[in-house]
Protein backbone atom coordinates (compact mmCIF):
# COMPACT_ATOMS: atom_id res chain seq x y z
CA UNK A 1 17.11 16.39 10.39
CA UNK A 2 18.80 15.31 13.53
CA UNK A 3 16.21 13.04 15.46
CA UNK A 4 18.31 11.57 18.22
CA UNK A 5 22.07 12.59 20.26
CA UNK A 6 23.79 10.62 22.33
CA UNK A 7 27.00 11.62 24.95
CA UNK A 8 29.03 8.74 26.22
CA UNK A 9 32.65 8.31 27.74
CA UNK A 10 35.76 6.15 26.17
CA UNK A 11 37.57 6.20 29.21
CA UNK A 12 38.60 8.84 31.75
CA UNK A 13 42.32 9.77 33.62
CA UNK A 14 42.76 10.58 37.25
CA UNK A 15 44.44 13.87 37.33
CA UNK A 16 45.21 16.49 39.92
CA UNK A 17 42.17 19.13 40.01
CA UNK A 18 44.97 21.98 39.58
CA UNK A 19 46.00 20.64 36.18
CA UNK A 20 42.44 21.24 34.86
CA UNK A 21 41.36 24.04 37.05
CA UNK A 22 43.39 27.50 38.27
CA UNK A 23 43.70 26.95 42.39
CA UNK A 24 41.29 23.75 41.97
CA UNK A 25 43.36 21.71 44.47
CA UNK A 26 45.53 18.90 44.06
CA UNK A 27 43.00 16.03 44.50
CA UNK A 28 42.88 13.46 41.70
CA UNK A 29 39.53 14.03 39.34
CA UNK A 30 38.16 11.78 36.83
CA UNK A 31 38.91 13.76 33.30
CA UNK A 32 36.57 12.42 31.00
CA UNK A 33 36.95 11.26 26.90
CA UNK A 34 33.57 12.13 25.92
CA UNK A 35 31.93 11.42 22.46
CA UNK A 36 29.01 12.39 21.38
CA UNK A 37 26.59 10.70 17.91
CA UNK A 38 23.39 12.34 16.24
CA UNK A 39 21.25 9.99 14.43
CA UNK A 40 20.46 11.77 11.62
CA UNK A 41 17.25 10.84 9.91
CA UNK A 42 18.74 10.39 5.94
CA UNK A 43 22.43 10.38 7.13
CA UNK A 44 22.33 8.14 9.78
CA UNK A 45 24.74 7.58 12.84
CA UNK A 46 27.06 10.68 12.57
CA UNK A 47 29.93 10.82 15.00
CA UNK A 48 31.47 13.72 16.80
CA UNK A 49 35.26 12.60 17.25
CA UNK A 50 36.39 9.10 17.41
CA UNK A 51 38.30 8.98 21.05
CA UNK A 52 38.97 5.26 21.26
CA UNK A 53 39.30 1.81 19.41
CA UNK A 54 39.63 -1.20 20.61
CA UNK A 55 42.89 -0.62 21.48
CA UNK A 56 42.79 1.82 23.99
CA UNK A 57 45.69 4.28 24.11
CA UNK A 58 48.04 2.30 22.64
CA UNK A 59 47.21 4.35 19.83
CA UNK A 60 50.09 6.74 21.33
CA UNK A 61 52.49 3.47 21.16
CA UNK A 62 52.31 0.42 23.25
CA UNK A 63 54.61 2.17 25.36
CA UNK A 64 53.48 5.08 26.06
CA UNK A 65 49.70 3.88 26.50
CA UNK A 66 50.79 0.89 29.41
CA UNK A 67 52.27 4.50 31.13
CA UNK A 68 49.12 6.35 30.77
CA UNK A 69 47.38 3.42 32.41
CA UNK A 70 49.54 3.03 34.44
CA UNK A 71 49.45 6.65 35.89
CA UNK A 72 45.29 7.00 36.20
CA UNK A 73 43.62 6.42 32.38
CA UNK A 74 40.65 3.63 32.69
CA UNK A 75 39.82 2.03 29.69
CA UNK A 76 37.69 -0.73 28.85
CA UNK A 77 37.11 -2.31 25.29
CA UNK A 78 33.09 -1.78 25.84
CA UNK A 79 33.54 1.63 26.24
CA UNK A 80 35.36 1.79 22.50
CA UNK A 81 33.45 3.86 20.10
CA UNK A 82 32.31 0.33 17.76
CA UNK A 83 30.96 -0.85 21.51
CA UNK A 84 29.12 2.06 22.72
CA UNK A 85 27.33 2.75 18.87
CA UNK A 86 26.44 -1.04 19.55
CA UNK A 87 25.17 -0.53 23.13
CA UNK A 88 22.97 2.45 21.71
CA UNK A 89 21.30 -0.58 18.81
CA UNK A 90 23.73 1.58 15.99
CA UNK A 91 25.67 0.00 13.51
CA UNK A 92 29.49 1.04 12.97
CA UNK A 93 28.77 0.02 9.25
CA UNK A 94 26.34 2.96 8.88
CA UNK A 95 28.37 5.53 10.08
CA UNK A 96 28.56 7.61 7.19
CA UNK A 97 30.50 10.78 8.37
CA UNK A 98 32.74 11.74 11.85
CA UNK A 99 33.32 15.44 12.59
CA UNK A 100 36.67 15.94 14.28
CA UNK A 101 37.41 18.78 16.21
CA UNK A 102 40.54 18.00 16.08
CA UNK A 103 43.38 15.69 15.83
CA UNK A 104 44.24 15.12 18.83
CA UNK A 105 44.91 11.67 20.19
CA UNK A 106 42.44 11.22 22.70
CA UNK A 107 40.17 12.19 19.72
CA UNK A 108 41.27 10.27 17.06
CA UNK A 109 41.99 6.84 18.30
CA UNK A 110 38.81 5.05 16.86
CA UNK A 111 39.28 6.81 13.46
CA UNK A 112 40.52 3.24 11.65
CA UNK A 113 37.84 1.21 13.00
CA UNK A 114 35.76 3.60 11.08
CA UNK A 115 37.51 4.09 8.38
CA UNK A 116 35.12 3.57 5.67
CA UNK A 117 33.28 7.18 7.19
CA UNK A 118 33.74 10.70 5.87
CA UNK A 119 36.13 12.54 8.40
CA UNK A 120 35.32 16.61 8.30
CA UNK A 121 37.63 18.68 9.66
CA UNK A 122 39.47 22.18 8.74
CA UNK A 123 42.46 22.15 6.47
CA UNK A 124 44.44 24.16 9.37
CA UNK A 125 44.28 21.33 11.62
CA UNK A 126 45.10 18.51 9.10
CA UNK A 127 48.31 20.74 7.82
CA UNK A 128 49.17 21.59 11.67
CA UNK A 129 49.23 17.86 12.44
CA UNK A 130 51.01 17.34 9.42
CA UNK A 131 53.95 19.38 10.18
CA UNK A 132 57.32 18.32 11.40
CA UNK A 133 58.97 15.60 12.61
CA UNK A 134 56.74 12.65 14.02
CA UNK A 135 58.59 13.12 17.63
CA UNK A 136 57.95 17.03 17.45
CA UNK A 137 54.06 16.36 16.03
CA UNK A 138 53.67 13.67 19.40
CA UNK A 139 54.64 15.87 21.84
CA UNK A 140 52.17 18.58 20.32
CA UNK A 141 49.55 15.41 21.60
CA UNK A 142 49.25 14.00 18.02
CA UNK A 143 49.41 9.90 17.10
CA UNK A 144 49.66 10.60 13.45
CA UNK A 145 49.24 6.62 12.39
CA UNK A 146 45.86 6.99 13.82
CA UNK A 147 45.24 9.02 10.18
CA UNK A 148 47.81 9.45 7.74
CA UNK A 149 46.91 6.89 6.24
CA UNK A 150 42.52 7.84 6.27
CA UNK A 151 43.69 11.04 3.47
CA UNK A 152 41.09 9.82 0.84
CA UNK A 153 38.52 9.63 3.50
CA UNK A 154 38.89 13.40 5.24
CA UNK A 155 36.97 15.90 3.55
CA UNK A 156 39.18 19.69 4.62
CA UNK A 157 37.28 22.88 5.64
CA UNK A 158 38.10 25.78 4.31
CA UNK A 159 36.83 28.35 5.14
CA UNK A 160 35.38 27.93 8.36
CA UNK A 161 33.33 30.53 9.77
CA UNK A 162 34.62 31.54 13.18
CA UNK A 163 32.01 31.84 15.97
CA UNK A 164 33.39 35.27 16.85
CA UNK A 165 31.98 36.45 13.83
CA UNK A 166 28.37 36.05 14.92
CA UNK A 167 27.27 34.94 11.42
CA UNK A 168 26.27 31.16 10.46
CA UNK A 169 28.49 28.42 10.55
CA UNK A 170 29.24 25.91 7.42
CA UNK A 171 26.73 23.85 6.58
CA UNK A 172 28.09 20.67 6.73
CA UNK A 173 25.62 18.86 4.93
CA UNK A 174 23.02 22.01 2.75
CA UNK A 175 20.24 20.97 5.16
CA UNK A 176 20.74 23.31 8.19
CA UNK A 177 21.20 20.67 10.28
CA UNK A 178 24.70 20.74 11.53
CA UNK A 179 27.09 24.45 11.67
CA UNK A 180 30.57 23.87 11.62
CA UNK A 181 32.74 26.88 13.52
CA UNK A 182 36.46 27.72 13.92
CA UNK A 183 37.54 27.48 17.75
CA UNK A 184 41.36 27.90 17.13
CA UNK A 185 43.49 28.70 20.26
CA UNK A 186 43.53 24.53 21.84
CA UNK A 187 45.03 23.26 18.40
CA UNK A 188 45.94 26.03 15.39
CA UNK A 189 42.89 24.29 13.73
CA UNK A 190 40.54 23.37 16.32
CA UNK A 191 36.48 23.57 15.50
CA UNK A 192 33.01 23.29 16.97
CA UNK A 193 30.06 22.22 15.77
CA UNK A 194 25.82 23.31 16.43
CA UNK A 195 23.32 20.93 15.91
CA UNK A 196 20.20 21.86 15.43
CA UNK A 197 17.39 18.61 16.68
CA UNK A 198 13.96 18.21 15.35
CA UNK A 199 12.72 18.41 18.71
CA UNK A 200 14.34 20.39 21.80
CA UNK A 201 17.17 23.38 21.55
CA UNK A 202 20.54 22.96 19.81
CA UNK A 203 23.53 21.64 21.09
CA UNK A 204 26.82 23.29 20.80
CA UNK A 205 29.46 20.94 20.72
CA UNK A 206 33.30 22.60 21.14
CA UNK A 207 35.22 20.16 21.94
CA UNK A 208 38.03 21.36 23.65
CA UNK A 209 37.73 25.03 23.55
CA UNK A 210 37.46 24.43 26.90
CA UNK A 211 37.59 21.85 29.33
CA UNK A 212 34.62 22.28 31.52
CA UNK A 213 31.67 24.65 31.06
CA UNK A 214 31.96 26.45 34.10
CA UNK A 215 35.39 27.73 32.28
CA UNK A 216 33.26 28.80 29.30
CA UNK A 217 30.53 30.43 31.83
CA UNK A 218 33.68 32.69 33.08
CA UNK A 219 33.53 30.82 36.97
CA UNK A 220 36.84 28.77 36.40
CA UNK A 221 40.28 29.41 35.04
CA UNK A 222 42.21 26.95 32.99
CA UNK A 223 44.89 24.94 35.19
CA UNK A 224 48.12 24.69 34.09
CA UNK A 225 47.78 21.28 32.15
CA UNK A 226 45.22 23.09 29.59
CA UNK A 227 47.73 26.53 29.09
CA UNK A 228 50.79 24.36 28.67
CA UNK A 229 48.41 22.02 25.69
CA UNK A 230 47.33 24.90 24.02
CA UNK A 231 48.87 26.20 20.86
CA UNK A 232 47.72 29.62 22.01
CA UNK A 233 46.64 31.01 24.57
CA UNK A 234 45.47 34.07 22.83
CA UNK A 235 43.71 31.74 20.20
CA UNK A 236 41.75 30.24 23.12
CA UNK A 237 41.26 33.19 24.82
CA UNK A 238 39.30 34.71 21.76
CA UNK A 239 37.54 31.66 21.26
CA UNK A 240 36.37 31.82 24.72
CA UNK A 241 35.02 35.16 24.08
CA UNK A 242 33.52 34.04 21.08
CA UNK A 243 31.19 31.18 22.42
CA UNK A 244 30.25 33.38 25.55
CA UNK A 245 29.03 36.11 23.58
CA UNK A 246 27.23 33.23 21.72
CA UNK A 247 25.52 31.66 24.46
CA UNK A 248 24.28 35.18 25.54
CA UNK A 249 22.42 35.51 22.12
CA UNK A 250 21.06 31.57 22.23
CA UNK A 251 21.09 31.39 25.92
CA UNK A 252 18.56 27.96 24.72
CA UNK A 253 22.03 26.25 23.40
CA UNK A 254 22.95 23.14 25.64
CA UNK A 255 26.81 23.26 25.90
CA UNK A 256 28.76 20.38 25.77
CA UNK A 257 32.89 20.02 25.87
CA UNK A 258 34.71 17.05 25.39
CA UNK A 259 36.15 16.53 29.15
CA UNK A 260 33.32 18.33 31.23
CA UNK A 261 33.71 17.17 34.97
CA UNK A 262 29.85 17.10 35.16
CA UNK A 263 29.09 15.14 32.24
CA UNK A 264 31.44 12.86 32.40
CA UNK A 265 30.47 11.76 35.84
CA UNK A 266 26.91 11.31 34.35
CA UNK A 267 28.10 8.96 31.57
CA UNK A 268 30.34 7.33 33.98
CA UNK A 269 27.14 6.41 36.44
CA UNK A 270 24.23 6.16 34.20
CA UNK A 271 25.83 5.25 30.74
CA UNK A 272 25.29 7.10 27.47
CA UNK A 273 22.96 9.95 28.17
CA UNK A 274 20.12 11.11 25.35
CA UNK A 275 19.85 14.82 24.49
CA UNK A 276 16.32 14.46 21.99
């Protein structure tokens, strides 16, 4: 039973509105890394991706992360993922299981200061981060030595349910609690995830299916930033499709992507913000 969820921000990039958003301007926006964390009452703290460390995004090289600073990303060590589980009274020691999305690395940079969790994600995106050479599998947005070397700790999906299918998701854990669902179309492998609270309607959590919900809700189309990331276009397309028709059956769900414009700015003022 999920008793508690938290949504709080890593860091956030200034980018131009246009990369995010079809004919959304070129004025710089603050892009949020949002995480979110269920407290689950026999489970306890479970994590939904691990964006940052205390590192920052040097997890992309030392290099490449003073650039990315450099060019608009804010980061501050109390926003890590070990510092915000702290400022919420959770311990980092008790997280007992992460659910990645996907590999990305704005995702996965706090995956080795947790590395004593359970990572769940689906065997296409492990093997799709896998592949190549580790200059072709960077500029697909992956920092593979953020966990290669976690394989004893990842627990692969497979099957996964995709939400297009309109049937339950995988259930994560045999209590109903938390549905695991194939997104593909962002990465080969992406998923998204439905947890259900004790108290109040679920939350839908889908990463980055999407960017912001309004592009979910049909009322924005994906700048050109999001269609050159994807590893299809089709993929997202369909998956797009899938969690609208979704919503339109649970119309209750609260929606939540990983870089919504809207959210972020809320965990930016107010701090981590409580779903229960």
């Amino acid at each position: 039973m999920i008793t508690r969820f938290w949504l709080f921000h890593c860091a956030f990039a200034r980018v131009p509105r246009e990369a995010i958003i079809q004919d959304g301007g070129w004025d710089l926006v603050r892009l949020p890394m949002l995480c979110g964390v269920a407290e689950h009452s026999e489970l306890g703290p479970i994590l939904l991706d691990a964006p940052y460390g205390h590192e920052g995004p040097s997890n992309v090289g030392s290099l490449m992360g003073s650039v990315m600073r450099r060019t608009g990303l804010e980061f501050q060590e109390r926003w890590s993922v070990v510092a915000r589980l702290e400022e919420l009274g959770l311990r980092a020691a008790d997280v007992g299981h992460i659910l990645m999305t996907h590999l990305h690395h704005d995702h996965t940079g706090g995956m080795k200061s947790l590395a004593h969790a359970r990572f769940h994600l689906s065997r296409e995106e492990w093997d799709f981060a896998h592949s190549g050479s580790n200059r072709r599998s960077s500029m697909r947005g992956y920092a593979r030595t953020d966990f290669m070397s976690l394989r004893n700790r990842v627990e692969l999906r497979d099957p996964v349910p995709h939400l297009l299918d309109g049937t339950a998701g995988l259930d994560l854990f045999g209590d109903g609690s938390i549905e695991m669902f194939f997104l593909p179309g962002h990465t080969p492998g992406h998923c998204g995830f439905r947890l259900h609270l004790a108290e109040g309607p679920p939350i839908l959590f889908v990463g980055d299916a999407a960017f912001t919900i309004p592009q979910i809700r049909d009322d924005e189309n994906m700048g050109f930033a999001l269609r050159t990331i994807a590893s299809s276009m089709g993929g997202v397309r369909t998956s797009l499709r899938a969690i609208r028709r979704h919503i339109e059956r649970h119309p209750e769900d609260r929606l939540i992507t990983c870089h919504d414009f809207e959210l972020g700015a809320r965990c930016i003022k107010e701090g981590p913000i409580s779903f229960s």
